[in-house]
Protein backbone atom coordinates (compact mmCIF):
# COMPACT_ATOMS: atom_id res chain seq x y z
CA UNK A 1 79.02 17.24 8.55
CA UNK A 2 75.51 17.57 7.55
CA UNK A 3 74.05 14.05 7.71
CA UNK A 4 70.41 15.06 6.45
CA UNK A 5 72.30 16.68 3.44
CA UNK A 6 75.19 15.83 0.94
CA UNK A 7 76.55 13.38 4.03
CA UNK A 8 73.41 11.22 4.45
CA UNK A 9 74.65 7.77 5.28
CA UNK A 10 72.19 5.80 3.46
CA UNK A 11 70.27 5.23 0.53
CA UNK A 12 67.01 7.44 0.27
CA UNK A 13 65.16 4.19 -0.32
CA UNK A 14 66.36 2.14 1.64
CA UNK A 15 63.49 2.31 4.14
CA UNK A 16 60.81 2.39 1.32
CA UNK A 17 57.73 0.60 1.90
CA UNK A 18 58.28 0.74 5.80
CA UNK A 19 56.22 2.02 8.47
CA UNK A 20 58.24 3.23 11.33
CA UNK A 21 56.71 4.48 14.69
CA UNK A 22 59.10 6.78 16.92
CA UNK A 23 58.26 7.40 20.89
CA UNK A 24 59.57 10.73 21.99
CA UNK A 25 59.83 12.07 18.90
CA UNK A 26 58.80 15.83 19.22
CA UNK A 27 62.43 16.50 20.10
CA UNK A 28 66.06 15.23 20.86
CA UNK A 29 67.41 11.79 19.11
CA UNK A 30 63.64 10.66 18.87
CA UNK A 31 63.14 13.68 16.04
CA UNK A 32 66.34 13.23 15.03
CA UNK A 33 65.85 9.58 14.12
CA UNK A 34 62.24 10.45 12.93
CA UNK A 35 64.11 12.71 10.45
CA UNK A 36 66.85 10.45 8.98
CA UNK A 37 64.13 7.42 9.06
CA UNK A 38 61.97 9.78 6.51
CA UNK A 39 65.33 11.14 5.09
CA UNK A 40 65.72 6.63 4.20
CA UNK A 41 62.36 6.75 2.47
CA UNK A 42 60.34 5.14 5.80
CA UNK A 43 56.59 6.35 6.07
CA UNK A 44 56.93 7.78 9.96
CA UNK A 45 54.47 8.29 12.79
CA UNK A 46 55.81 10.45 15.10
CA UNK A 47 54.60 9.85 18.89
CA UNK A 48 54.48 12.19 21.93
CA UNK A 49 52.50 14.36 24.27
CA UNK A 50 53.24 17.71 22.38
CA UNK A 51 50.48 17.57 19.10
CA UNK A 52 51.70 21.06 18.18
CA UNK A 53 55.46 19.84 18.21
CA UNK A 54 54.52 17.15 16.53
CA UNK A 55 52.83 18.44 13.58
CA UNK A 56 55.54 21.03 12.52
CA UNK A 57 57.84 17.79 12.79
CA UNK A 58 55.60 16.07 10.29
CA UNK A 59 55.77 19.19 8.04
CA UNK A 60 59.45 19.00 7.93
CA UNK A 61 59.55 15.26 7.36
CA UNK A 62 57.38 16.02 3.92
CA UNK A 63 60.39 17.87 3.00
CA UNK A 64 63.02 15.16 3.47
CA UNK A 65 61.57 11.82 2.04
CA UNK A 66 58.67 10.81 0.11
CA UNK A 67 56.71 8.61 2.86
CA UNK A 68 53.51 9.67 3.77
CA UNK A 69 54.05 10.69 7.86
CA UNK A 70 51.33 11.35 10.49
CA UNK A 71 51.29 12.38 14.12
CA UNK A 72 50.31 10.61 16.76
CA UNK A 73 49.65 12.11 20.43
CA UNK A 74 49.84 9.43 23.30
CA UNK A 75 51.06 9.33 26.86
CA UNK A 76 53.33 6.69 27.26
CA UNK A 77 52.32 6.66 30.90
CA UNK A 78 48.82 6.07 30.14
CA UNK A 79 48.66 2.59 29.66
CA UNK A 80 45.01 2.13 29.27
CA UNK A 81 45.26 4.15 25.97
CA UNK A 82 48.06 2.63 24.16
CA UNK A 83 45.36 -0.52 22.98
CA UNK A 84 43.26 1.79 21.17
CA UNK A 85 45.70 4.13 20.06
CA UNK A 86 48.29 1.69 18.28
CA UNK A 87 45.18 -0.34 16.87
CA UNK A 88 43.55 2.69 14.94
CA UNK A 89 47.04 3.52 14.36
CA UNK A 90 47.56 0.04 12.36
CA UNK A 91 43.91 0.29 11.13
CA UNK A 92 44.57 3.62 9.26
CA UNK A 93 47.99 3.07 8.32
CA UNK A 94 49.16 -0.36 8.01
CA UNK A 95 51.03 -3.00 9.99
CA UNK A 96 54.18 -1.13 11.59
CA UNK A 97 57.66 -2.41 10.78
CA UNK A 98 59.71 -0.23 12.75
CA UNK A 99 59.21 0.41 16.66
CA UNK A 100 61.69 3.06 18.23
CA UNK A 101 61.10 2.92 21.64
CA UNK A 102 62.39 6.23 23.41
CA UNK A 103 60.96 8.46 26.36
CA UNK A 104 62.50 11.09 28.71
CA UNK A 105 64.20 9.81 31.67
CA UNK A 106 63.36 10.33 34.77
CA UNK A 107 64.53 13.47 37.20
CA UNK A 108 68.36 13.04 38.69
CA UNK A 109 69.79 12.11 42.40
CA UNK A 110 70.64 10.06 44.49
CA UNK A 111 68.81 6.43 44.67
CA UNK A 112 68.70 5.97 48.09
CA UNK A 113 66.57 9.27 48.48
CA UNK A 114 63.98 7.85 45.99
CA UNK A 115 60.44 7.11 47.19
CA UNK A 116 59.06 3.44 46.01
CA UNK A 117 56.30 5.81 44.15
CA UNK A 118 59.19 7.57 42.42
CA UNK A 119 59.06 4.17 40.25
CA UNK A 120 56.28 4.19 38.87
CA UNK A 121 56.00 6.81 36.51
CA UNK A 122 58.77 6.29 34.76
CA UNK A 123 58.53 2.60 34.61
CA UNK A 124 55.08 2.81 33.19
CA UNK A 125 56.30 5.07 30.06
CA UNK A 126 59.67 3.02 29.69
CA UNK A 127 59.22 -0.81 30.17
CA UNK A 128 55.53 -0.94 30.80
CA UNK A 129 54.97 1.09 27.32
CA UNK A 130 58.20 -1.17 25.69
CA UNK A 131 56.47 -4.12 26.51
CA UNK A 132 52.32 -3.59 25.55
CA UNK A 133 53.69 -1.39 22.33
CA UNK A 134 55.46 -4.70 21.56
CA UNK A 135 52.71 -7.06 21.96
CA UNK A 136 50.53 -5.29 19.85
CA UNK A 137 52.89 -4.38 16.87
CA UNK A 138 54.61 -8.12 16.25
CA UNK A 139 51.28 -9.41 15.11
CA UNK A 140 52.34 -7.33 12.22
CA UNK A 141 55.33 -7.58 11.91
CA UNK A 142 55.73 -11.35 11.51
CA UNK A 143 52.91 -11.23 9.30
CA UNK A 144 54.82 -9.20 7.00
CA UNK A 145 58.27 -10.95 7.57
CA UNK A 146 59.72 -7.83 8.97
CA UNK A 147 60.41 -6.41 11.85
CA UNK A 148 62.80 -4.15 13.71
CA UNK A 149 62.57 -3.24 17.78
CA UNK A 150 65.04 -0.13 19.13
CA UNK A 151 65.43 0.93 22.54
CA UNK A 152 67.31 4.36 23.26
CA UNK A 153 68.15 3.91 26.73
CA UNK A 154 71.97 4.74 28.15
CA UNK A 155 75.08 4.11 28.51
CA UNK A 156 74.14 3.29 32.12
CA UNK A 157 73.17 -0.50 31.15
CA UNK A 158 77.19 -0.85 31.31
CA UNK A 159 78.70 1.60 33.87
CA UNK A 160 75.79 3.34 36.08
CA UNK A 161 76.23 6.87 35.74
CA UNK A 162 76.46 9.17 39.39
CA UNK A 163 73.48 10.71 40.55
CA UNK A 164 70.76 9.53 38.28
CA UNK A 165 70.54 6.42 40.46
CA UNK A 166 66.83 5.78 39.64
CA UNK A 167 67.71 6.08 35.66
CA UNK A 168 70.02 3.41 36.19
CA UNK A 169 67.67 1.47 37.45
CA UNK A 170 65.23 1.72 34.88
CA UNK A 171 68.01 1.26 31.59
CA UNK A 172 68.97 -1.70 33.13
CA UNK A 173 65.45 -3.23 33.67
CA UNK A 174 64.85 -2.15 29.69
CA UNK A 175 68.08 -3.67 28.69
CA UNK A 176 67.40 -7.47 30.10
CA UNK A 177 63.85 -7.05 29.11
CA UNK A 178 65.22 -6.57 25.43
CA UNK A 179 67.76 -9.24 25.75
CA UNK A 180 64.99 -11.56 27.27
CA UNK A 181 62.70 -10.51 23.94
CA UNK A 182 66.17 -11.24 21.17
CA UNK A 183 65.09 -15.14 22.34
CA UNK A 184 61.41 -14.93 21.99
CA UNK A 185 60.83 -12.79 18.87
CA UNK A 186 59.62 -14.34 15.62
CA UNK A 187 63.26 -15.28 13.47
CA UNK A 188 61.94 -12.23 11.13
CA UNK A 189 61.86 -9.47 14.46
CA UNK A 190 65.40 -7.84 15.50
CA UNK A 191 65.58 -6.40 19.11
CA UNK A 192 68.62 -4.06 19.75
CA UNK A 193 69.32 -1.35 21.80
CA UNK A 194 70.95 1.87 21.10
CA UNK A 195 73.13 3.81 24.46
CA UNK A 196 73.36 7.12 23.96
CA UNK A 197 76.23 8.86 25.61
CA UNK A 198 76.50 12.34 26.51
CA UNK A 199 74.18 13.94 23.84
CA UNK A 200 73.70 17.20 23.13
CA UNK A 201 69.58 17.64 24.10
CA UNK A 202 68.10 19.32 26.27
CA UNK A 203 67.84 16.16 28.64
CA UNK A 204 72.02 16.65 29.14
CA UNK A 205 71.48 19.99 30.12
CA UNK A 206 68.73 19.53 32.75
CA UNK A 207 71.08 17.27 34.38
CA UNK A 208 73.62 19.50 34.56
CA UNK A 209 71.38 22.06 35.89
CA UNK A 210 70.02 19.56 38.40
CA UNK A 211 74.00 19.05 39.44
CA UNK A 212 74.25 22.51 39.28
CA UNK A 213 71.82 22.87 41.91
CA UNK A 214 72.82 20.15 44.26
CA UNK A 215 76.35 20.39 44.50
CA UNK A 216 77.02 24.41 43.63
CA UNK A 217 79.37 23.26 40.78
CA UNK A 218 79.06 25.42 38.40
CA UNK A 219 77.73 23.89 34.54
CA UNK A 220 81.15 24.80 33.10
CA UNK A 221 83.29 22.57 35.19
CA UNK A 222 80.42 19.95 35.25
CA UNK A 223 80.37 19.94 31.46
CA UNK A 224 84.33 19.99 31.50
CA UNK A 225 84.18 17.17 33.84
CA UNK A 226 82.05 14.79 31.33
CA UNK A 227 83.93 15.77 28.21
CA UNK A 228 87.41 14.44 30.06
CA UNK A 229 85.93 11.17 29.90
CA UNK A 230 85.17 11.24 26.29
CA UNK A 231 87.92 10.24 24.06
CA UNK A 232 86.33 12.59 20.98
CA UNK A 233 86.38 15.60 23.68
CA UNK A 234 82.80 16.90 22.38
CA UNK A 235 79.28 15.71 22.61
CA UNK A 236 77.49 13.39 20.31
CA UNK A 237 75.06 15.19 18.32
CA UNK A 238 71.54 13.80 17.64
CA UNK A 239 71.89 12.81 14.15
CA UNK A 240 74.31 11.27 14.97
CA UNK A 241 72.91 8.21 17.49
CA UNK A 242 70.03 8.19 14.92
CA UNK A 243 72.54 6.84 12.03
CA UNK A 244 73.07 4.03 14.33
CA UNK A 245 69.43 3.60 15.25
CA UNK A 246 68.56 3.62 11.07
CA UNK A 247 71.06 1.34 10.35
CA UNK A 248 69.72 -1.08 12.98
CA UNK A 249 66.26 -0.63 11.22
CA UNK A 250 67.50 -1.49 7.93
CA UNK A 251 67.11 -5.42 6.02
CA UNK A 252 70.90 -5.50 6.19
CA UNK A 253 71.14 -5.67 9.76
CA UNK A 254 69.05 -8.92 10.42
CA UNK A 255 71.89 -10.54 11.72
CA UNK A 256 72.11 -8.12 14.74
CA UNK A 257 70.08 -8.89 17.48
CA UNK A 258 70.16 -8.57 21.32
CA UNK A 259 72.89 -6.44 21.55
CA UNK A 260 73.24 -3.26 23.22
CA UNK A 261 74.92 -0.71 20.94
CA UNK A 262 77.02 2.62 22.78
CA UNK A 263 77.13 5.66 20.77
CA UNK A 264 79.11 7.43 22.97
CA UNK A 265 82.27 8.83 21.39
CA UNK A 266 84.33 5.97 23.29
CA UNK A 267 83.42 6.72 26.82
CA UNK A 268 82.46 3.54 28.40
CA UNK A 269 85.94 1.53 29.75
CA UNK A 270 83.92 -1.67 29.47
CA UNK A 271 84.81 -4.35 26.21
């Protein structure tokens, strides 16, 4: 199935007119969404660390869509930064309509063996980044009478996942902090969340090989071991959760808010 191709879920205007900023988007379902959101006729900024990454992204978005798309580098972490950042950002490019909140997760193992300084990092480019980037885009949004918030965060909100204890932690701390947001937000703002499942990106793998390394299983039988509890038996690809994160962004979904939305091939046992 080639969903940026003859299977592309949606109409290629259907995002026309809107400005979306992605987090995380120089790889993974960040620049997989940043794709299908130009694909939909969005104008996209893509945000990350790597400027290098980011720019051949933008190069391929010009291919897909007929948005104008930009690059912008930022540390998520860096909190101080994000003000000026996201206000030139609006300054050069207009109010922002679409906020995809996504960052890498922080390094497996046990909870108990994290430090208290172990939170921090994380935190600060998850929920401390969620939370200003928010402030300073809904300005906009409700100005313009649109407005759609996405977090990518994990399955983990619903059934914490073994031996990423302090990941758990942190997707569950996003996920009330969204729900909190679905009752504050302007009537015109949707909050939602996307959980990913086991992905294929190169954040599954480093888990495995951080299993891998812990427990001397070997990556085979750990990857064997996930895909028994999938009822598809194979991983979610990228473009995949990114339908589901577009279709969130889109004026027809206005009546979905404050939910948390697995994409995860049937996995979870929860209802």
């Amino acid at each position: 199935m080639d969903l940026l191709g003859d299977d592309f879920p949606f109409a290629h205007s259907a995002m026309q007119g809107k400005h979306a900023l992605v987090c995380g988007a120089s790889k993974g379902i960040g620049e997989a969404t940043a794709k299908m959101l130009a694909k939909a006729g969005a104008n996209v900024t893509v945000c990350a660390r790597n400027k290098a990454a980011l720019n051949a992204l933008c190069d391929e978005l010009q291919t897909l869509g007929n948005g104008k798309h930009s690059a912008l580098a930022l540390d998520l972490e860096d909190t101080a930064s994000l003000d000026a950042s996201i206000e030139s950002l609006i300054e050069s490019r207009g109010p922002i309509h679409v906020l995809i909140n996504n960052a890498g997760g922080p390094p497996g193992g046990p909870l108990i063996e994290n430090q208290v300084d172990d939170f921090e990092a994380p935190f600060k480019r998850h929920l401390h980044a969620a939370h200003r980037l928010t402030q300073l885009i809904t300005p906009g949004m409700e100005s313009e009478g649109y407005g759609r918030i996405i977090q990518i965060i994990s399955t983990s909100v619903k059934e914490p996942i073994p031996n990423i204890g302090l990941s758990n932690t942190l997707r569950g701390a996003m996920a009330s902090w969204a729900k909190s947001m679905s009752r504050e937000l302007a009537p015109c703002i949707t909050i939602n969340n996307i959980l990913p499942g086991f992905t294929n990106t190169d954040r599954l793998n480093s888990l495995a090989n951080s299993i891998n390394q812990r427990t001397g299983k070997s990556i085979e039988d750990i990857q064997q071991g996930w895909m028994s509890q999938v009822p598809i038996e194979r991983l979610i690809e990228p473009l995949e959760t990114a339908s589901a994160i577009v279709y969130l962004s889109l004026p027809v979904a206005g009546g979905i808010r404050g939910v948390s939305l697995a994409v995860d091939g049937g996995r979870l046992r929860s209802i």
